[in-house]
C-alpha atoms as a PDB file:
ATOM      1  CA  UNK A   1     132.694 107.245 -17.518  1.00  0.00           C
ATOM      2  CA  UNK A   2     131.230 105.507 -14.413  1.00  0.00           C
ATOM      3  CA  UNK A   3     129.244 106.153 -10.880  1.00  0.00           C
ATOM      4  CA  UNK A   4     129.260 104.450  -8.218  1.00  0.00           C
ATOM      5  CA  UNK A   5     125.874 103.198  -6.497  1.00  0.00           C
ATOM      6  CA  UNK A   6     125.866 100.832  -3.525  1.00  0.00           C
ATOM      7  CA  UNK A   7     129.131  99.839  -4.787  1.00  0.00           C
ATOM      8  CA  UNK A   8     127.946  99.367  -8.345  1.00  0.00           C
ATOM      9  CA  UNK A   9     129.551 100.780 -11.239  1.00  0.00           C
ATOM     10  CA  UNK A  10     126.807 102.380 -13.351  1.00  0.00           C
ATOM     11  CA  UNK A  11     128.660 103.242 -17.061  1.00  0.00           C
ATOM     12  CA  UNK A  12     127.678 106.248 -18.479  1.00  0.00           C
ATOM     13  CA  UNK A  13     128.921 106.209 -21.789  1.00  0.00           C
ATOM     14  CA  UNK A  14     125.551 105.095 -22.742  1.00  0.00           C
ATOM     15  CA  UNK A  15     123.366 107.721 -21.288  1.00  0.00           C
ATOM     16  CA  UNK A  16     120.803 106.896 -18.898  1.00  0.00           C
ATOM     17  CA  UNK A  17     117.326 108.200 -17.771  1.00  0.00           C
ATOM     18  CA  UNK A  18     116.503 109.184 -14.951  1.00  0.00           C
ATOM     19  CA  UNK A  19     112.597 109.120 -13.440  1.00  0.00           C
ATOM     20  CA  UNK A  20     110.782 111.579 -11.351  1.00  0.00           C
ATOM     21  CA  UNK A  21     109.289 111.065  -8.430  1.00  0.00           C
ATOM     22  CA  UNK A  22     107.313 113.949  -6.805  1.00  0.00           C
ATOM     23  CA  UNK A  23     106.043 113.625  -3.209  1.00  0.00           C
ATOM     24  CA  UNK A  24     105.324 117.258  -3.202  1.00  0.00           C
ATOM     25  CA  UNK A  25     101.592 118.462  -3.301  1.00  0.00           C
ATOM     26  CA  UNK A  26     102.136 121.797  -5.121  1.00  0.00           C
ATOM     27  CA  UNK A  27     104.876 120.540  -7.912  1.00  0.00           C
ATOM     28  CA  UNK A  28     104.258 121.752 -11.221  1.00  0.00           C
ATOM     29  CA  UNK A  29     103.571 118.955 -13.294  1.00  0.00           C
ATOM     30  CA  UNK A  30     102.653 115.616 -10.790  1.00  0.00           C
ATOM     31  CA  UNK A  31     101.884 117.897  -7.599  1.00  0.00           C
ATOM     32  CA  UNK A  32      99.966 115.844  -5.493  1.00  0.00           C
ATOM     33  CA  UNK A  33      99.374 113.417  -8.084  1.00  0.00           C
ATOM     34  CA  UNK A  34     101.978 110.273  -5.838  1.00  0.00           C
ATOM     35  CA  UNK A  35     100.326 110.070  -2.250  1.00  0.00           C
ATOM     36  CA  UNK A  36      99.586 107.021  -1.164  1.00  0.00           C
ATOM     37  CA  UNK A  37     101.538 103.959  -1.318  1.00  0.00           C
ATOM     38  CA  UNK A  38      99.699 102.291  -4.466  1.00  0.00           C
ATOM     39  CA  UNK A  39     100.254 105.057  -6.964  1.00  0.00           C
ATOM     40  CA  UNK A  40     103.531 105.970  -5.724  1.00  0.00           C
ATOM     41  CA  UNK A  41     104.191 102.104  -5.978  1.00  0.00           C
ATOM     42  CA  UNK A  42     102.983 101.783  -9.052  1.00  0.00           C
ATOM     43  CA  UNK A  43     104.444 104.810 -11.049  1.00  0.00           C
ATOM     44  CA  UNK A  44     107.715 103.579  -9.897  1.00  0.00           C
ATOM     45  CA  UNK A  45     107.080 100.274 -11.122  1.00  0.00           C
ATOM     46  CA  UNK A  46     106.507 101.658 -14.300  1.00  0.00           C
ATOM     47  CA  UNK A  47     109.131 103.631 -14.550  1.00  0.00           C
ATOM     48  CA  UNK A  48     111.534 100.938 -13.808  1.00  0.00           C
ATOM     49  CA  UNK A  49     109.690  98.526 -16.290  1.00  0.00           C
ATOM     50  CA  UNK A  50     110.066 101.410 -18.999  1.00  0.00           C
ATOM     51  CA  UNK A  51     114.024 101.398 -18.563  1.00  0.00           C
ATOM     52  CA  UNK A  52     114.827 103.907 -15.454  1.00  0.00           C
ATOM     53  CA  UNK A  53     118.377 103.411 -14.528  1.00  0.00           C
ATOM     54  CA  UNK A  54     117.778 106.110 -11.228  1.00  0.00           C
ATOM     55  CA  UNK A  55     114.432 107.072  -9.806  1.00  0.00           C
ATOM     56  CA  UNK A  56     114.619 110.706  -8.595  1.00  0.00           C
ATOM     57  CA  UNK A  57     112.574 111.555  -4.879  1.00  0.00           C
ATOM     58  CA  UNK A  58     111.609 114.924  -4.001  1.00  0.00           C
ATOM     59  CA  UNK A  59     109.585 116.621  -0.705  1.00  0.00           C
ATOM     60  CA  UNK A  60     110.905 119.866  -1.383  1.00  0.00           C
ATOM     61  CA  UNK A  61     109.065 121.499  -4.934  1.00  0.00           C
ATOM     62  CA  UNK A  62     111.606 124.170  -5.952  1.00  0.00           C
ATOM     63  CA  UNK A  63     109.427 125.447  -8.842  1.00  0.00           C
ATOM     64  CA  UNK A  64     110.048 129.336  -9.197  1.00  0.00           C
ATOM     65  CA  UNK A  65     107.863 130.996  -6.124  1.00  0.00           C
ATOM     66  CA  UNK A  66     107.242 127.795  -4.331  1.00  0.00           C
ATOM     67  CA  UNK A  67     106.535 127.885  -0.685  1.00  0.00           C
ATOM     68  CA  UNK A  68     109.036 127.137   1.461  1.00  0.00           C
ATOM     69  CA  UNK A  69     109.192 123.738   3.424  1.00  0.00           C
ATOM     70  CA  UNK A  70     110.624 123.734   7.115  1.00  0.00           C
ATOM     71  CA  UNK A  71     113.565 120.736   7.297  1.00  0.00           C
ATOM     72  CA  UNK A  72     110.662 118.649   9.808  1.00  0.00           C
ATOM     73  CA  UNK A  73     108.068 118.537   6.472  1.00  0.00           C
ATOM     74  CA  UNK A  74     110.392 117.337   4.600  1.00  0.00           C
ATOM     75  CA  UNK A  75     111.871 115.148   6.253  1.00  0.00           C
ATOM     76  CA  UNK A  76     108.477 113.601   7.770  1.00  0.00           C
ATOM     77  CA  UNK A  77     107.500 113.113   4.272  1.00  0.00           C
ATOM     78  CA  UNK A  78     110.740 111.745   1.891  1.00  0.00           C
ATOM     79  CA  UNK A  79     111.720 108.833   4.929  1.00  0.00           C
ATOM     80  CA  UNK A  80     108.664 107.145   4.399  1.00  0.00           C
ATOM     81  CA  UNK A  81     108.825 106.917   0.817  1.00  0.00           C
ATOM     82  CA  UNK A  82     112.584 106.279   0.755  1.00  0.00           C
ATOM     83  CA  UNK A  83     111.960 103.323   3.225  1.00  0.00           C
ATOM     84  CA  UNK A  84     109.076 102.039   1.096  1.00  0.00           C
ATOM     85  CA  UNK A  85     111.087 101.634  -2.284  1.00  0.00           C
ATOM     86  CA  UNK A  86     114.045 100.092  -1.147  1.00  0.00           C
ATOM     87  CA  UNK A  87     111.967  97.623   0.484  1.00  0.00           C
ATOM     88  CA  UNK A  88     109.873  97.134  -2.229  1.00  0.00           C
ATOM     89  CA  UNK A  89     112.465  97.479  -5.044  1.00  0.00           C
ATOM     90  CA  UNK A  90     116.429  96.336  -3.618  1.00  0.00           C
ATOM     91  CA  UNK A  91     118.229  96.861  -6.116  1.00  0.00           C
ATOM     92  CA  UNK A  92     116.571 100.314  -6.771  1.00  0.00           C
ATOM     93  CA  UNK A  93     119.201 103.475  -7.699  1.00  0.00           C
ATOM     94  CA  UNK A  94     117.156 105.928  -5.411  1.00  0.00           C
ATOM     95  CA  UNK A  95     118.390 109.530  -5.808  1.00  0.00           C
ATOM     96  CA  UNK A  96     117.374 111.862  -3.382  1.00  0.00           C
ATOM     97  CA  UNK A  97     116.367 115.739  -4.524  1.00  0.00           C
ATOM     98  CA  UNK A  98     117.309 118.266  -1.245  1.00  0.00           C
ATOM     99  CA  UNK A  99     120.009 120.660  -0.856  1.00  0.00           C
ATOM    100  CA  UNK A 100     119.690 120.117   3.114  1.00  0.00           C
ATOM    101  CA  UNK A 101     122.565 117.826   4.841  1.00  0.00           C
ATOM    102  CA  UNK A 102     120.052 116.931   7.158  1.00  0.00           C
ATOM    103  CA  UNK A 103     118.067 115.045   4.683  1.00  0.00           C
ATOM    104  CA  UNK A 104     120.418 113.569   3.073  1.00  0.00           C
ATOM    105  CA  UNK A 105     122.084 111.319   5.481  1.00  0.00           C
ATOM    106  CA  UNK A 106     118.851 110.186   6.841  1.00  0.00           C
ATOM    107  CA  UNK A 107     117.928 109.107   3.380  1.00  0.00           C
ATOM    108  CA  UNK A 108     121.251 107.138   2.771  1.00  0.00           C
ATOM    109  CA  UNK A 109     120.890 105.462   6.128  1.00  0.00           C
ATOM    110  CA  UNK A 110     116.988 104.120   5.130  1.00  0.00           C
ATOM    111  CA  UNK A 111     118.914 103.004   1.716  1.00  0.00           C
ATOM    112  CA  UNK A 112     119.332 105.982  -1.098  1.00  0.00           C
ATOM    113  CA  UNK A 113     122.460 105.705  -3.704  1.00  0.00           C
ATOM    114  CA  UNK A 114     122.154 109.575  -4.682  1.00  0.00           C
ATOM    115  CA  UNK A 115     122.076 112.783  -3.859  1.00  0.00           C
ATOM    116  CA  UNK A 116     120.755 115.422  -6.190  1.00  0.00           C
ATOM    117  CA  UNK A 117     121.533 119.082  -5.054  1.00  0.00           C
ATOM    118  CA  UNK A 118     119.706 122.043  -6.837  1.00  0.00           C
ATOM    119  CA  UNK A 119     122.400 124.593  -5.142  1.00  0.00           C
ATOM    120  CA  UNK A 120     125.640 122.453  -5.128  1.00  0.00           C
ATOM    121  CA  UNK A 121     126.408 123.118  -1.549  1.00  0.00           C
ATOM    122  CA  UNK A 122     125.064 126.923  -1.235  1.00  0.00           C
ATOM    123  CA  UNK A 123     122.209 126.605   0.620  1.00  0.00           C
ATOM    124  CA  UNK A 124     123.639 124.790   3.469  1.00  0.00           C
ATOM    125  CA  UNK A 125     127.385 124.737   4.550  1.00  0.00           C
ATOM    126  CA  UNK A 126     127.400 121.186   5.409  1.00  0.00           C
ATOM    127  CA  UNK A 127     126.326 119.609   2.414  1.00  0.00           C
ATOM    128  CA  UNK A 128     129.392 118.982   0.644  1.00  0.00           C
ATOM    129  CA  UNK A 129     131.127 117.791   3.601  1.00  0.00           C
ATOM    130  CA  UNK A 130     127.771 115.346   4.557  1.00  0.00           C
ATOM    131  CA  UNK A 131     128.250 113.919   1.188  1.00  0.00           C
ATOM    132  CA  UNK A 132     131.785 113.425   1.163  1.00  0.00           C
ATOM    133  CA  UNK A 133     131.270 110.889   4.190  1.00  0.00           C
ATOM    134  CA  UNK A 134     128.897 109.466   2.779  1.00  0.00           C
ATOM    135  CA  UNK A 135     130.736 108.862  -0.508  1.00  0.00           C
ATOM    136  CA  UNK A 136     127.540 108.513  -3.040  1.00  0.00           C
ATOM    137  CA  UNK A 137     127.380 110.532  -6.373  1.00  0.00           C
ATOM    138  CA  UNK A 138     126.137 113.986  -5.874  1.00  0.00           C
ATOM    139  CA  UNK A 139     124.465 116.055  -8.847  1.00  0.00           C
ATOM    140  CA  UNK A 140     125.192 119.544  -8.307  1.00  0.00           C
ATOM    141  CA  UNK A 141     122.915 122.218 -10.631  1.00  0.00           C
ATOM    142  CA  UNK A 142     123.681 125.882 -11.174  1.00  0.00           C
ATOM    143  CA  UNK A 143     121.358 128.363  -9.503  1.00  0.00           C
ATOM    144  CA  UNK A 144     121.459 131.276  -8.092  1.00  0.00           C
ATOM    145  CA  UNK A 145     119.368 132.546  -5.401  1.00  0.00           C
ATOM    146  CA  UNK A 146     117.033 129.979  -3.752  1.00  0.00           C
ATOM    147  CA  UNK A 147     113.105 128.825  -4.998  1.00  0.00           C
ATOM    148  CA  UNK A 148     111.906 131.688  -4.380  1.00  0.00           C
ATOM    149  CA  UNK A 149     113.824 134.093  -5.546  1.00  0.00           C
ATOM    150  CA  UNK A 150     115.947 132.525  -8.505  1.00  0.00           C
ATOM    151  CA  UNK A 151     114.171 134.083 -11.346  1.00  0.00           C
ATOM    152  CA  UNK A 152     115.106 137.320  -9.787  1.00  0.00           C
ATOM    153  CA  UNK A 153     118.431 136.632 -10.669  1.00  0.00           C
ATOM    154  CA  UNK A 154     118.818 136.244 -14.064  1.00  0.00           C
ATOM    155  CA  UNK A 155     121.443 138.978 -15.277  1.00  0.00           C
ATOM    156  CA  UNK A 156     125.144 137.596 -15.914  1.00  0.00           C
ATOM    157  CA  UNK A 157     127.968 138.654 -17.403  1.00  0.00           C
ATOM    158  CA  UNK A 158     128.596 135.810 -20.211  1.00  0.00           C
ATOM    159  CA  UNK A 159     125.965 133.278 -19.325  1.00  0.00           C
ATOM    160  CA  UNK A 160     128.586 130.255 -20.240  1.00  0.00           C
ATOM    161  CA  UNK A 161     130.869 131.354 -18.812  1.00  0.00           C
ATOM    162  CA  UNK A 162     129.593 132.065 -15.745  1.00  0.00           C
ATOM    163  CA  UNK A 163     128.214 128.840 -15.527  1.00  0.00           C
ATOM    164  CA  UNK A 164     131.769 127.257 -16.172  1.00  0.00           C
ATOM    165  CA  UNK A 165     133.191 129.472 -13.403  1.00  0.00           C
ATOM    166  CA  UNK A 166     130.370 128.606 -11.300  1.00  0.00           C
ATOM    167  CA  UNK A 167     131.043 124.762 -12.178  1.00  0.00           C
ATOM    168  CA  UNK A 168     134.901 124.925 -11.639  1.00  0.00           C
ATOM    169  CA  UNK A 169     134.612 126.256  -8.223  1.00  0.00           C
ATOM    170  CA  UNK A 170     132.055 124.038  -7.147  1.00  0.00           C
ATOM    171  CA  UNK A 171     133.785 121.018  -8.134  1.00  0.00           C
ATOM    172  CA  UNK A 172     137.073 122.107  -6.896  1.00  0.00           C
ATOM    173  CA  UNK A 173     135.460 122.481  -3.410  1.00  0.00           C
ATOM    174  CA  UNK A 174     133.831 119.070  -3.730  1.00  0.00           C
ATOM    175  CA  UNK A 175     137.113 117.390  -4.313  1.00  0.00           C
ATOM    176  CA  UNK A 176     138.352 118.972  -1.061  1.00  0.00           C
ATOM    177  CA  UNK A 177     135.444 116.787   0.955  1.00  0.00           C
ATOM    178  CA  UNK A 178     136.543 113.507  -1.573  1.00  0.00           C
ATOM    179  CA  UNK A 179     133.540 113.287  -3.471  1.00  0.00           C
ATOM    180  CA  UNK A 180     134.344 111.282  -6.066  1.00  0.00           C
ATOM    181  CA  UNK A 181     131.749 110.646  -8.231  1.00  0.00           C
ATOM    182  CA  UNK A 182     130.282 114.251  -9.511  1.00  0.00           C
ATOM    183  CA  UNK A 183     127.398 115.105 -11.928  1.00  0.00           C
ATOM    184  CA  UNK A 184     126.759 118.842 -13.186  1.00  0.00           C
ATOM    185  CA  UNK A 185     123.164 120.132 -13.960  1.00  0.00           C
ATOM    186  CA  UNK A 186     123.138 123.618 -15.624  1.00  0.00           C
ATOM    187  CA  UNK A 187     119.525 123.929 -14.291  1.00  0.00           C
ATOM    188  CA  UNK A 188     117.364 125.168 -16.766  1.00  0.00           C
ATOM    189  CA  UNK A 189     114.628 127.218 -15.220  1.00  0.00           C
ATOM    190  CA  UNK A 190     116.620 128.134 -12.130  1.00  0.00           C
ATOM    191  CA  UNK A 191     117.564 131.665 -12.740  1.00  0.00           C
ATOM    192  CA  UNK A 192     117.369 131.425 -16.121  1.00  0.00           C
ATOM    193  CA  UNK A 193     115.182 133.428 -18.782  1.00  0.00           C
ATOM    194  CA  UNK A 194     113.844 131.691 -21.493  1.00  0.00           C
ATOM    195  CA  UNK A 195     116.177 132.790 -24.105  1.00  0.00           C
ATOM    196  CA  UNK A 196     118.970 132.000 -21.014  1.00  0.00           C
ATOM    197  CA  UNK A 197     117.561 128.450 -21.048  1.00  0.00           C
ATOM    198  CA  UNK A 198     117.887 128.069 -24.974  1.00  0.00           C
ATOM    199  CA  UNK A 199     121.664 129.234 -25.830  1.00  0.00           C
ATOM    200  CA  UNK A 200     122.464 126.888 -22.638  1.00  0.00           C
ATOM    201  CA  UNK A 201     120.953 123.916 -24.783  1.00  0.00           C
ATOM    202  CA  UNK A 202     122.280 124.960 -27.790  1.00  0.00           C
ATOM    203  CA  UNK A 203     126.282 125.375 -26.071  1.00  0.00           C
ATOM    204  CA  UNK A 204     126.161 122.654 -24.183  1.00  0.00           C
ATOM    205  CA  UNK A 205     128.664 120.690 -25.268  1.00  0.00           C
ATOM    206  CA  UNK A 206     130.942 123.405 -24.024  1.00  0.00           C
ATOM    207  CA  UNK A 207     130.545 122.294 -20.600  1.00  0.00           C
ATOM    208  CA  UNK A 208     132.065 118.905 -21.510  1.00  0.00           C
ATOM    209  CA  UNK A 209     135.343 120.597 -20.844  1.00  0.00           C
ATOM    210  CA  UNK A 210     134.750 120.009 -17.349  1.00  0.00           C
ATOM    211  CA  UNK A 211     135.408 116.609 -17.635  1.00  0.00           C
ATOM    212  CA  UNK A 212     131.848 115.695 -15.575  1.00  0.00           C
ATOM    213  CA  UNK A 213     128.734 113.692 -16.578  1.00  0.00           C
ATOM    214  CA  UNK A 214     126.001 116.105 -17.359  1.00  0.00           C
ATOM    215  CA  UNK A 215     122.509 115.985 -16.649  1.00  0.00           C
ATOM    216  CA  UNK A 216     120.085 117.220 -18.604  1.00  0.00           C
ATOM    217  CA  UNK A 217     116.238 118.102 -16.975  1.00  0.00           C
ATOM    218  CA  UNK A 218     113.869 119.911 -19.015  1.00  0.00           C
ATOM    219  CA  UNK A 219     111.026 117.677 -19.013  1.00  0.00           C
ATOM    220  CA  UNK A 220     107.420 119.188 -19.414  1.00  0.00           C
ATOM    221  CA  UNK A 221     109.301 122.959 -18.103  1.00  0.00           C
ATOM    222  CA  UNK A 222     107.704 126.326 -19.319  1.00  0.00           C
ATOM    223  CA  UNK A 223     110.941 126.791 -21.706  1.00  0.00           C
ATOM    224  CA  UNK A 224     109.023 124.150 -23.531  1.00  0.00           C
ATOM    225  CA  UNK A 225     105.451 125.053 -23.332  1.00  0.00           C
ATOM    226  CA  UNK A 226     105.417 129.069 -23.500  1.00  0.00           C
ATOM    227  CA  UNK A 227     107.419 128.836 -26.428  1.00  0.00           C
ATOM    228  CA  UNK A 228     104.598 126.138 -27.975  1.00  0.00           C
ATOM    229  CA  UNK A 229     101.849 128.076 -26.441  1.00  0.00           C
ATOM    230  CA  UNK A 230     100.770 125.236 -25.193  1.00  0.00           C
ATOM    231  CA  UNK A 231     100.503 123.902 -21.508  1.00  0.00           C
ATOM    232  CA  UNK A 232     102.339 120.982 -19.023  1.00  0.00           C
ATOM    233  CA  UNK A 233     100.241 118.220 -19.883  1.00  0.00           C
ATOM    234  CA  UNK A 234     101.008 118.667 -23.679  1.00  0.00           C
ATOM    235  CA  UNK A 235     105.089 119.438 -23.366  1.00  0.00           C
ATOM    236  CA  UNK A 236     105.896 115.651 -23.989  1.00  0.00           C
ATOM    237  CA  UNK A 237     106.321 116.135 -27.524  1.00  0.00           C
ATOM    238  CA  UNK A 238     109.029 119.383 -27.288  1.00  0.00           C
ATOM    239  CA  UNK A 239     110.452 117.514 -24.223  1.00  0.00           C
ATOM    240  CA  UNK A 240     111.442 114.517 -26.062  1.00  0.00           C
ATOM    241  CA  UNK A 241     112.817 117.130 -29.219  1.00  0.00           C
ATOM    242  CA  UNK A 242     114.900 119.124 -26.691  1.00  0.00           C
ATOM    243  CA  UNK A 243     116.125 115.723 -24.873  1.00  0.00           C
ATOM    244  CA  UNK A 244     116.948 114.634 -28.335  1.00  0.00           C
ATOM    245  CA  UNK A 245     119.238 117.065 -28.654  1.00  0.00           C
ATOM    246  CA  UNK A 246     120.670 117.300 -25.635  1.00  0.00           C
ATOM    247  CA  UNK A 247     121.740 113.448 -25.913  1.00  0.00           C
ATOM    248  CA  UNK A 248     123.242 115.054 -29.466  1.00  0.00           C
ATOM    249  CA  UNK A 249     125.126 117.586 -27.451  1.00  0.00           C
ATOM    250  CA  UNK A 250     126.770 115.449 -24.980  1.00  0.00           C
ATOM    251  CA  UNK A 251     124.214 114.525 -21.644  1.00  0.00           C
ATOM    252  CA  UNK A 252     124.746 111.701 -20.232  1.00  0.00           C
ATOM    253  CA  UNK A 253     121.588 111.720 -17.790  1.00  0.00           C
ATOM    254  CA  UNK A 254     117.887 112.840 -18.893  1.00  0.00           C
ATOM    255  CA  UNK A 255     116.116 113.649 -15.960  1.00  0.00           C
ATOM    256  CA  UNK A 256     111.914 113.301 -16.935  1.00  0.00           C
ATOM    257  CA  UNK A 257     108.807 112.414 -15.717  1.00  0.00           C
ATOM    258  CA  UNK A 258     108.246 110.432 -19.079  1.00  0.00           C
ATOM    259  CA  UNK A 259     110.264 107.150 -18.705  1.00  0.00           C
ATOM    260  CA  UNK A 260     109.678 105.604 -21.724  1.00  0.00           C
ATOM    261  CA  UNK A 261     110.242 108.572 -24.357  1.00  0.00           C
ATOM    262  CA  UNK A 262     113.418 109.511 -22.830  1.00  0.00           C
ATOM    263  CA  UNK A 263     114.486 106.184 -23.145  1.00  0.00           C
ATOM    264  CA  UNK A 264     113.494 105.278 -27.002  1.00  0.00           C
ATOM    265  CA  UNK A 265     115.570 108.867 -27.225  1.00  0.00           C
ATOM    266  CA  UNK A 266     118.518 107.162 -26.000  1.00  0.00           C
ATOM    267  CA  UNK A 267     118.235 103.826 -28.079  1.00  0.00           C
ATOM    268  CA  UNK A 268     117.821 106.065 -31.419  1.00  0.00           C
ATOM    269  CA  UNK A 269     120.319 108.512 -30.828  1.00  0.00           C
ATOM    270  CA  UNK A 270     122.801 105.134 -30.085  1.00  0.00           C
ATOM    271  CA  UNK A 271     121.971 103.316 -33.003  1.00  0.00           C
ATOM    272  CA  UNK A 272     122.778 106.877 -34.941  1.00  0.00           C
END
């Protein structure tokens, strides 16, 4: 099971971590925490260092209620960064966290290998199509709804299910734009209850049956720390037991702000 980045096959049958990178001042756990060129150098020198195969950018925060951001903000803030890694770091796997077109392509132009889509394609019509050109890997997450309304929208018939349905179509109608290289994100906190976000973890191996890497990001969320009673800053512990077993279950990305846990997770869970 491979991707292709920049015309480098990245093999997946040894699951890889992905890093966060938040250039967002109101994000839930670094918000405002990576604004100037030092720290945001920096973090993503350590991340690398610690064993990040893909460093993940965001300008949009799509925490539940977050403000929306016109397509101008975000853009005026991702390019710079984008343009400062790859120069900085070449052979860096940048992915690139928007569900607008109009990002996207900019960001491949200045040198991103990625595109990771919290509505696969629903939020804007020309997404799919925009990333078919561009032929990169595309992530594609269930949710339903937008930001700001998702946890409105948390009633389904058979949650799996669903979610299967939801995945089939969506990667049927990428194959019609020749996007070859697909990931699937089930998205836990996006319309999702707690209890939702739980029998997804514990099932999901079932969505192995849609032949598609999966990514796995549940690092530092509120499914973690309201059930601990606990807060952000003190999740790291029941993020690195849930990415435990989602590794167990069958996900081939972890998507964290802790580098270095997620990837000791990996090495164990290997040698096992």
């Amino acid at each position: 099971m491979t991707i292709n980045c920049k015309g480098k096959l990245i093999d997946l049958s040894t699951p890889k971590v992905m890093g966060i990178l938040n250039v967002t001042p109101d994000s839930f756990y670094d918000g405002g925490r990576f604004k100037d060129e030092t720290s945001i150098l920096n973090q993503v020198e350590l991340m690398l260092s610690e064993g990040a195969t893909f460093i993940d950018v965001g300008a949009y925060s799509s925490r539940p209620g977050a403000e929306h951001v016109s397509e101008t903000e975000e853009l005026s803030r991702i390019i710079p960064i984008v343009e400062l890694l790859v120069k900085q770091f070449p052979a860096i796997n940048l992915s690139i966290d928007t569900f607008r077109s109009e990002i996207a392509k900019p960001c491949f132009d200045a040198g991103a290998a990625m595109i990771n889509d919290i509505s696969a394609g629903k939020l804007d019509v020309n997404m799919l199509a925009t990333v078919g050109k561009l032929q990169v890997p595309y992530v594609m997450m269930h949710m339903k709804g937008n930001p700001q309304n998702m946890q409105q929208h948390t009633v389904y018939n058979d949650l799996l299910k669903d979610i299967i349905y939801y995945f089939s179509e969506r990667i049927a109608e990428a194959k019609t734009h020749k996007i070859v290289d697909v990931i699937i994100d089930p998205g836990f906190g996006f319309s999702k209850t707690l209890e939702q976000n739980y029998e997804i973890l514990s099932h999901l191996d079932l969505l192995k049956m849609l032949e598609k890497p999966i990514l796995v990001g549940v690092s530092r969320k509120s499914m973690i720390y309201k059930l601990l009673d606990t807060s952000t800053e003190k999740a790291l512990n029941g993020t690195t037991s849930l990415n435990t077993i989602a590794l167990l279950k069958g996900a081939k990305i972890l998507r964290v702000h802790d580098v270095k846990e997620a990837v000791e997770c990996v090495k164990l869970i290997n040698h096992l």
